[in-house]
Each structure stands twice: as C-alpha cells, then as structure tokens.
Protein backbone atom coordinates (compact mmCIF):
# COMPACT_ATOMS: atom_id res chain seq x y z
CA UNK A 1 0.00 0.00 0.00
CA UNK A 2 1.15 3.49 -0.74
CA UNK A 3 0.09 6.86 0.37
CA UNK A 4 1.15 10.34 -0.64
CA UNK A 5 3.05 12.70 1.24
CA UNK A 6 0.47 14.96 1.64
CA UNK A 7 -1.75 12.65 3.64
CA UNK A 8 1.07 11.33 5.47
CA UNK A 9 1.86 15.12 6.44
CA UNK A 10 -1.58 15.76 7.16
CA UNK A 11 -1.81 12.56 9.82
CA UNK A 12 1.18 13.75 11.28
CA UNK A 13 -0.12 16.64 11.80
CA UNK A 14 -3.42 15.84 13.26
CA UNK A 15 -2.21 13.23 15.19
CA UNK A 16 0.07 15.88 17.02
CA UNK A 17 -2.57 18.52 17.49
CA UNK A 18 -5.32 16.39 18.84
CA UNK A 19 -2.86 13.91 21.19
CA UNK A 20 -1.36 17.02 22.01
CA UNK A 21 -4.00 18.69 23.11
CA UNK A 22 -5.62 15.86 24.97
CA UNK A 23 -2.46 16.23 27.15
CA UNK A 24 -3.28 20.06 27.96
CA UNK A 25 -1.22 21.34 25.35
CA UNK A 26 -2.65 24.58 24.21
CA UNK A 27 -0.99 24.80 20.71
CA UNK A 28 -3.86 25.86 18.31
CA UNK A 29 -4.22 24.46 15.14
CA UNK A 30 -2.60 26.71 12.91
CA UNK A 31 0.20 27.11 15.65
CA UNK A 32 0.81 23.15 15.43
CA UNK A 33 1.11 23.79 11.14
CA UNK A 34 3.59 26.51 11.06
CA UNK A 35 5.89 24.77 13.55
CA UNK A 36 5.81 20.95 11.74
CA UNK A 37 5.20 21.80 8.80
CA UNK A 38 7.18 25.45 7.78
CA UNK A 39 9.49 25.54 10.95
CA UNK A 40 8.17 28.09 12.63
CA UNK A 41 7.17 29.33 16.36
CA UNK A 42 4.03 30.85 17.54
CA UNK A 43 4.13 34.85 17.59
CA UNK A 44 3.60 34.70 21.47
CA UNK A 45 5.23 33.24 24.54
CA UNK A 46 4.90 29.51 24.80
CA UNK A 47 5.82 27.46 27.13
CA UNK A 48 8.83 25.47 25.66
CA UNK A 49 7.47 21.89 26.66
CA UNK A 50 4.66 22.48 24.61
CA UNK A 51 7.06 23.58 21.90
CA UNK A 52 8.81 20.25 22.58
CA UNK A 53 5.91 18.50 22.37
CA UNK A 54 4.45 19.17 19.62
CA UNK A 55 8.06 19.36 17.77
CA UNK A 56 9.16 15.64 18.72
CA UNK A 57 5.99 14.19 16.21
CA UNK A 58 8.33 15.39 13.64
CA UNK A 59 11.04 12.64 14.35
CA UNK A 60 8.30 10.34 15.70
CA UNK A 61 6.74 9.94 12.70
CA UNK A 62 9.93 9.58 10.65
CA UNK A 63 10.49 6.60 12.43
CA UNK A 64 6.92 5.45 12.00
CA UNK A 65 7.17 5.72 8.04
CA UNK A 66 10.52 4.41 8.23
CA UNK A 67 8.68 1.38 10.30
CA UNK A 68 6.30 0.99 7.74
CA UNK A 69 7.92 0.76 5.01
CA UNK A 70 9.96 -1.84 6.82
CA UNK A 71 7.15 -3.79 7.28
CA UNK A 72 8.08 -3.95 11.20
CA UNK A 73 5.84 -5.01 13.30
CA UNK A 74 4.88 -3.37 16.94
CA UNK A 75 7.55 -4.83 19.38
CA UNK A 76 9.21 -3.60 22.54
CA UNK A 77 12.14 -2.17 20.97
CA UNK A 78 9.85 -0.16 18.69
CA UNK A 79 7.96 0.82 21.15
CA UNK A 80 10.78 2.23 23.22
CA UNK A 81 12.24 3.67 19.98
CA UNK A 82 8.75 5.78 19.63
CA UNK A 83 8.56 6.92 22.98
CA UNK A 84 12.04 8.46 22.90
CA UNK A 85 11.54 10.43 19.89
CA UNK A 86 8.15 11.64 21.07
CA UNK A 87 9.19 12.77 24.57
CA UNK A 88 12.90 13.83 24.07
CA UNK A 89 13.98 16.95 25.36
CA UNK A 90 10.69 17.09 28.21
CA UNK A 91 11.89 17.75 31.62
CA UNK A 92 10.77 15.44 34.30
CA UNK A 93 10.22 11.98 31.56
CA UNK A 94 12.60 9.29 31.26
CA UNK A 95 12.29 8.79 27.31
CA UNK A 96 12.81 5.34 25.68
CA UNK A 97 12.64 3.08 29.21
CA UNK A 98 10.11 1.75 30.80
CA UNK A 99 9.72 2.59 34.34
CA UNK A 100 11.46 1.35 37.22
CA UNK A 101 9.21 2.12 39.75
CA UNK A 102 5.41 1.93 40.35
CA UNK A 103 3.19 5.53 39.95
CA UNK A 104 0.05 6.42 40.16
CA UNK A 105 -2.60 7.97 37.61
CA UNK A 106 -4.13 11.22 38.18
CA UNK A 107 -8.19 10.95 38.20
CA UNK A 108 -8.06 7.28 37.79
CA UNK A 109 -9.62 4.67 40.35
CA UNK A 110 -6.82 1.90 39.27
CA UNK A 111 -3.44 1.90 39.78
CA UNK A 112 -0.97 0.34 37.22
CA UNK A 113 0.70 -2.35 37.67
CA UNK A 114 3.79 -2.74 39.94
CA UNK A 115 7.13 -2.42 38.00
CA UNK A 116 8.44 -5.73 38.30
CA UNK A 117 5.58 -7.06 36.18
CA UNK A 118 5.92 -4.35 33.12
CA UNK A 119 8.50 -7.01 31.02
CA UNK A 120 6.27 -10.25 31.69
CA UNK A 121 2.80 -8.21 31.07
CA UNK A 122 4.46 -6.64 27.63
CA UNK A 123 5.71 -9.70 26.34
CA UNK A 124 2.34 -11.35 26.75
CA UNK A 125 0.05 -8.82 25.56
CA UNK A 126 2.22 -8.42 22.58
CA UNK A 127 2.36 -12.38 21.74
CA UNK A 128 -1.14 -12.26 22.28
CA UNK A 129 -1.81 -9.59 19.51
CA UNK A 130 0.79 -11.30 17.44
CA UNK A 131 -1.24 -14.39 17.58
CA UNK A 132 -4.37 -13.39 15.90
CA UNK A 133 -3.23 -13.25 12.63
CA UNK A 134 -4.97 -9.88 11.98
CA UNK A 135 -4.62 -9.84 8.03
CA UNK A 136 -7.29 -12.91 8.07
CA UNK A 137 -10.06 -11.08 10.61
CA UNK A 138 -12.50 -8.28 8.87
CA UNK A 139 -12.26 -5.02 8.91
CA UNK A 140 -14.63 -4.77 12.28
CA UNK A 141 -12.43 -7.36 13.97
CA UNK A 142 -9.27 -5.95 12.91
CA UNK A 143 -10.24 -2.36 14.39
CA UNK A 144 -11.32 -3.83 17.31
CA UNK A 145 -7.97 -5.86 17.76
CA UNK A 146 -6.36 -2.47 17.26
CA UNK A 147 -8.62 -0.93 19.75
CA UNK A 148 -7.92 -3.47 22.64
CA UNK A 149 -4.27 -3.70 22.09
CA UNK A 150 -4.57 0.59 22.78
CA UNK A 151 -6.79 -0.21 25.55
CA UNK A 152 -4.75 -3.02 27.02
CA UNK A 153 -1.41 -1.07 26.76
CA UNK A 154 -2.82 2.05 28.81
CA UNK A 155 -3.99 -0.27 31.57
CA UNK A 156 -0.32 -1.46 31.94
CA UNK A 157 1.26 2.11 31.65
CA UNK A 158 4.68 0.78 30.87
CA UNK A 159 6.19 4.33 30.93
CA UNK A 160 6.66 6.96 33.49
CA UNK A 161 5.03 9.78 31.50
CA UNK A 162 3.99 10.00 27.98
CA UNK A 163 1.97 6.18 28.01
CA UNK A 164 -1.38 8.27 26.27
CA UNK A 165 0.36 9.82 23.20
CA UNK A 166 2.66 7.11 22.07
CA UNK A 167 -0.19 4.76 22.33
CA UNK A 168 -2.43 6.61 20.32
CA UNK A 169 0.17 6.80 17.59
CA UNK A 170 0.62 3.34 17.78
CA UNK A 171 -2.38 3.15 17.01
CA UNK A 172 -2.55 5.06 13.95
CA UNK A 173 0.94 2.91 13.24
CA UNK A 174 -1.14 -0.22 13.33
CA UNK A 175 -4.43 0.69 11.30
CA UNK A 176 -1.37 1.87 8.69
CA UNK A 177 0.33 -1.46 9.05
CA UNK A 178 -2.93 -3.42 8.29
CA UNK A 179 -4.29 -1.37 5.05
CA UNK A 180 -7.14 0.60 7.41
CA UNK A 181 -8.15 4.18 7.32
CA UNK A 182 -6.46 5.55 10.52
CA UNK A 183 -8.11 5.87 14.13
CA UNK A 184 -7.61 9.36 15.23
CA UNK A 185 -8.96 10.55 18.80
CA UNK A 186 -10.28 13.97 18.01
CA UNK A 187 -9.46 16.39 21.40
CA UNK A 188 -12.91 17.24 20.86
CA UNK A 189 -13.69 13.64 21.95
CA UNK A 190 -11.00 14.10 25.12
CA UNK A 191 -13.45 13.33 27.60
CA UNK A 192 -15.58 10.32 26.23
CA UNK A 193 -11.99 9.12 25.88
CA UNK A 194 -10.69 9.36 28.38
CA UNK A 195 -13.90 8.29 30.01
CA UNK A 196 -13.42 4.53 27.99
CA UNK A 197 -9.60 4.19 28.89
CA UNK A 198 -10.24 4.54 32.15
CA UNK A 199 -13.19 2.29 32.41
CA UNK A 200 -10.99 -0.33 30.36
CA UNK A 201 -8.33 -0.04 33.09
CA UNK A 202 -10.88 -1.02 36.10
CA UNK A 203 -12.15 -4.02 33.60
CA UNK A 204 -8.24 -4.96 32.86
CA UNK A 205 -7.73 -5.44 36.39
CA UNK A 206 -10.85 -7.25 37.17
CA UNK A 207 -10.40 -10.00 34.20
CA UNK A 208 -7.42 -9.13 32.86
CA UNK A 209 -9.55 -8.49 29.89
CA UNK A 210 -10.99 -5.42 27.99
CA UNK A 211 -13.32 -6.54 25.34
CA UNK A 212 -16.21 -5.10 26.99
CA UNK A 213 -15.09 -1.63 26.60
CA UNK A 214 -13.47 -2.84 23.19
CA UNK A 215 -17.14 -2.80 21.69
CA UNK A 216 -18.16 0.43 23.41
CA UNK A 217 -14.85 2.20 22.28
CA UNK A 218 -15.37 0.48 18.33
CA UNK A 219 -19.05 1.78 18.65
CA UNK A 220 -18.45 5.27 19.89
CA UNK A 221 -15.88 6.21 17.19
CA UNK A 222 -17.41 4.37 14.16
CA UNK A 223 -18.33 8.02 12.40
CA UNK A 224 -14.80 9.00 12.79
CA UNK A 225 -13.51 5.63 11.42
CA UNK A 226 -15.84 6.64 8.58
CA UNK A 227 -15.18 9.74 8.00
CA UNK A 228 -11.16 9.10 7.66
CA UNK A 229 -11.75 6.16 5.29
CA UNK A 230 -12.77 8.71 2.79
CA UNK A 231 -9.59 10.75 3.20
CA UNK A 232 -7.69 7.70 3.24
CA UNK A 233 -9.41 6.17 -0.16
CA UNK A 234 -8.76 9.61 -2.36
CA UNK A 235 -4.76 9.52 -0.34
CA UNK A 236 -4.57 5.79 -2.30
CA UNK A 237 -6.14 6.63 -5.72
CA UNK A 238 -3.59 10.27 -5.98
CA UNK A 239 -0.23 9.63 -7.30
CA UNK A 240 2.43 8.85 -5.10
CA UNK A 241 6.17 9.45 -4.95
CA UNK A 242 7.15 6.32 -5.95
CA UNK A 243 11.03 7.33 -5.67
CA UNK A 244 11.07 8.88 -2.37
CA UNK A 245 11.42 5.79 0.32
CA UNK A 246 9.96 8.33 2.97
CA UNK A 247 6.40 8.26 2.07
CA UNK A 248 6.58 4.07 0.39
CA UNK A 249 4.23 2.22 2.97
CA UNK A 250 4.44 -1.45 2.76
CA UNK A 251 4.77 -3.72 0.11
C-alpha cells in the first residue's frame, strides 16, 4: 500500500494537534502547522514543553514511516524507539525506558501495575496480539484488535510519563500497518476518551480483559472511522512518490 506525502503530512499533523492537546497542550491548530510543517514558532510566549511537544511528532513519525515501510511489526524495541523520539527533550520523563518504579494515575480509580511485572505483562500482551493473525479477521475485527491492544497497553502504563500519546500513535501505526483508514482521537472527543480508557483499566484489572469496553470504544468512534476512510481512499487513488522511500508504505 502506498500513500502520498500529503496525507502522510496531514496525519502527522493531526495526530500531534489532537494527542497534544488531549495532554493540555494549548498549541492551536494553525500554531501546530507553522511549527511541523514550515518551521516556525508561535508569535507569542509559549511554554517550551509544549514547543517540545508538539516538535518531537516530527522525528516520531519519521520513524513510524521508516517502520512501515519496513514492514516492522509493533515490538518492545519499537515501542521504546517511539517513545524516545516523542518525549525527548521534556523535563521530568525518562524517554525510551520503561519505568522502574510503580506511579500512580491522576483521576483514575486503578493503579498500574507494579514495576516488576511491566516485562512479563508486555511480552504477553504483545504475543497475544501477534497471535491473531490480523490480516485474516474483517475489517470490524481488525479495528477492534487495534482498539484493545490501545486499551490493554494504557492499563499497563509501561512508561513513566507519555503512556497516552505514544499509544495513540501506535495506534494510527497499526491501522497503517494493516491497510485501514487511521483511528484518530479527536481532542474534541477528550473526555468520552478518556472516560473509555479509564473504564478499560478497572475491567483490565478485574479480568485481565478489555473486550467489553473494546465494543463500546469500536461503537463510539465508528463516524470518525468513517469519516477518515474517505480521506484515506482519495490519499490511495492520488499519485504517489514512488522514488522517495519516505512516504513508500508497505509492500
């Protein structure tokens, strides 16, 4: 599958404005634009985590493409890889390592997992994923894999800081990886989000399970799923740069 570079730079962008801002980061629009896409800082004072913030998509989502076209699949290298590029340079969050000791969640009535467990809980959850064979479910199923590997992977918070934004763009990474329109949580949809993550977290702990809110989740952001698809069908019938490795997804 290919896509063009416009679309590519257009998810990038959205998926660093709206994960962004469902993080508090008060970067408008047009203020997320100038500074990924023409290099340049808002004409007021910002704070410069926010600047960081927003600027660390940039090599995030080289190394997503570069992932892609790879055909590499989600792993715990790659998954520390990601969460280094998007939260280098942030005061306070150790980038690229999962944490070595146990935190709790602001607003949330669950508390992740102890430390010691992170490697044994990752290396299950992602064997588990691995063993569906996605490619051979349908379309429904395969979001809904997608969906509970997100909602499974917030429940076991296996960073510090910065758990909500690299799994959202894993997210996107996957629906790329398997030839679906991408999932993108608007930040106008920050609270029913947030809402379902959390209520996946109390069900993770009860059954070690999350289909439940896997269904909910699916049904709540169907329109959006629908609405992308048709950005993502005219991205696949314009021409693409067939030269430029960059912007080659897949085979």
């Amino acid at each position: 599958m290919k896509l063009t570079k416009k679309y590519l730079e257009d998810l990038k962008l959205r998926d660093a404005f709206n994960s962004s801002h469902i993080e508090g980061n008060t970067l408008t629009f047009g203020e997320t634009y100038c500074l990924l896409l023409d290099n340049k800082t808002p004409n007021r004072t910002v704070n410069l985590r926010e600047l960081n913030e927003v600027q660390n998509y940039e090599s995030a989502w080289n190394l997503i493409e570069k992932s892609l076209n790879h055909n590499k699949s989600v792993s715990k290298d790659l998954i520390r890889d990601i969460h280094f590029t998007l939260t280098s340079n942030i005061k306070g969050i150790v980038s690229g390592e999962f944490r070595d000791y146990d935190v709790l969640v602001s607003g949330s009535n669950t508390i992740p997992p102890a430390h010691q467990n992170i490697y044994p809980l990752m290396d299950n959850f992602l064997y588990k994923f691995e063993s569906l064979n996605i490619d051979s479910l349908s379309v429904e199923k395969k979001y809904k894999a997608i969906i509970s590997f997100h909602l499974e992977f917030e429940s076991i918070h296996p960073f510090q800081d910065g758990n909500g934004r690299i799994g959202r763009s894993l997210m996107i990474f996957q629906c790329l990886q398997h030839d679906l329109a991408p999932l993108i949580i608007k930040e106008t949809k920050r609270t029913e989000y947030i809402s379902l993550v959390s209520r996946s977290s109390e069900e993770y702990f009860k059954e070690l399970s999350v289909n439940d809110t896997t269904s909910l989740f699916y049904d709540h952001f169907k329109e959006d799923i629908i609405e992308e698809s048709k950005r993502f069908k005219i991205s696949q019938d314009e021409p693409t740069i067939e030269s430029n490795d960059d912007y080659e997804i897949g085979n």
